[in-house]
Protein backbone atom coordinates (compact mmCIF):
# COMPACT_ATOMS: atom_id res chain seq x y z
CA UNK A 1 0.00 0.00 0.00
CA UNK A 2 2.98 2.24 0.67
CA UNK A 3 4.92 1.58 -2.00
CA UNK A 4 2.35 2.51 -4.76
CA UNK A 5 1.57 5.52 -2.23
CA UNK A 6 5.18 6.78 -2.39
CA UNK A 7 5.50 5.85 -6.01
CA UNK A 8 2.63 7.84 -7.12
CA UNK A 9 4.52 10.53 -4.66
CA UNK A 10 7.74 10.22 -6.38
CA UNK A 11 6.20 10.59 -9.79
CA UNK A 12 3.98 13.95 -9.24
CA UNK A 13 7.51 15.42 -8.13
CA UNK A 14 9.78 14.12 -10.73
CA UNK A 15 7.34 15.08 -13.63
CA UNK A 16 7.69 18.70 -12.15
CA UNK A 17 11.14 18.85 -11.91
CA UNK A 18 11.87 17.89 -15.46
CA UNK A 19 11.08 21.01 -16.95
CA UNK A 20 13.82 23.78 -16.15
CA UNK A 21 14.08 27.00 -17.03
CA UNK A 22 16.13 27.92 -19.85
CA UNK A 23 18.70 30.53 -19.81
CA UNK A 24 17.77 33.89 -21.22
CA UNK A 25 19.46 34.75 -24.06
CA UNK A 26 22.45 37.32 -23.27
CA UNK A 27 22.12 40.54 -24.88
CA UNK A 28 25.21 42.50 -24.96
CA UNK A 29 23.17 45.73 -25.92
CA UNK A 30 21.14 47.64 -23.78
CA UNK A 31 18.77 45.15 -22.56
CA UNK A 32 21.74 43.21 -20.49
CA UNK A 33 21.02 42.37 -16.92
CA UNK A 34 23.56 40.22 -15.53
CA UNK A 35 21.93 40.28 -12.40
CA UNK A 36 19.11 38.23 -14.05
CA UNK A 37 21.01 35.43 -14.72
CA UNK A 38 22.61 35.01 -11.10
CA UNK A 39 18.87 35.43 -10.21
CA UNK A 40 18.14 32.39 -12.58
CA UNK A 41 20.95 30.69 -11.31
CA UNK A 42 19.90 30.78 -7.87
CA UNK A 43 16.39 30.18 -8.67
CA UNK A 44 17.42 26.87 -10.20
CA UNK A 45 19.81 26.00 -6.97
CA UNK A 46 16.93 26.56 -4.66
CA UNK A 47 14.69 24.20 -6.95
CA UNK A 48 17.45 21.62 -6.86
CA UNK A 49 17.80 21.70 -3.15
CA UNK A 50 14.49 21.17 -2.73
CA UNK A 51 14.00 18.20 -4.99
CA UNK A 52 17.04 16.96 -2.67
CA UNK A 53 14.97 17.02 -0.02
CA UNK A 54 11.48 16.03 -1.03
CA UNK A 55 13.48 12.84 -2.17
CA UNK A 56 15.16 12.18 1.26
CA UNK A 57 11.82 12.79 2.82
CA UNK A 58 9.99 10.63 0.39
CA UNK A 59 12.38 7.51 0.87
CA UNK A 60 11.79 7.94 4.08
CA UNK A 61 8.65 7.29 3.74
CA UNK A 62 9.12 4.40 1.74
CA UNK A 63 10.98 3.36 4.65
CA UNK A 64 9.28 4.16 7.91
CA UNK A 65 5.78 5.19 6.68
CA UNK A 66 3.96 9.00 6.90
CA UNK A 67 3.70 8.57 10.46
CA UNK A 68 7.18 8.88 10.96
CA UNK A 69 7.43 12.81 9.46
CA UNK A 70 8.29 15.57 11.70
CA UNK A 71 6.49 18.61 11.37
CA UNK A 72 9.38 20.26 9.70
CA UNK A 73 8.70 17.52 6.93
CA UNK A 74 5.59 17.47 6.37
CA UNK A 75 5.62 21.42 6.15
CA UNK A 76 8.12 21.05 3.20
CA UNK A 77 6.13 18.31 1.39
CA UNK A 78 3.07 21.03 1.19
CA UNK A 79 5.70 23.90 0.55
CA UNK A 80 7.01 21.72 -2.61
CA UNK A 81 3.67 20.17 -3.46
CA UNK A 82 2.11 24.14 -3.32
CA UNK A 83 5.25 25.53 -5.73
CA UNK A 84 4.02 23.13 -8.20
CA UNK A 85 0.47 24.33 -8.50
């Protein structure tokens, strides 16, 4: 029962995470905002640090069940699951 619960878990995150933003394209004219792209950057390093996590949290779920979840956990799960919306 778990295991198709976490599976069905781990797919409606990975589908989401597939699609990343691409880079926008540098204009060396007027229009150049370097700032942008370290905004992009650490856009994408935030995303990726929190698909680190919802995986850690959802193995351990696989592992030791829901129940086992702090709050802290649980609060990122809805965080993550809410950024996808």
């Amino acid at each position: 029962m778990w295991d198709r619960f976490v599976q069905a878990l781990k797919r409606f995150f990975t589908s989401f995470w597939k699609t990343t933003p691409t880079a926008t394209p540098v204009d060396y004219g007027d229009g150049y905002k370097p700032t942008q792209r370290y905004q992009d950057y650490d856009e994408a390093r935030a995303r990726a640090q929190l698909r680190l996590e919802v995986d850690r949290i959802l193995e351990k779920i696989s592992d030791q069940g829901v129940e086992s979840l702090s709050k802290a956990e649980r609060k990122t799960l809805e965080d993550a699951s809410k950024q996808m919306r």
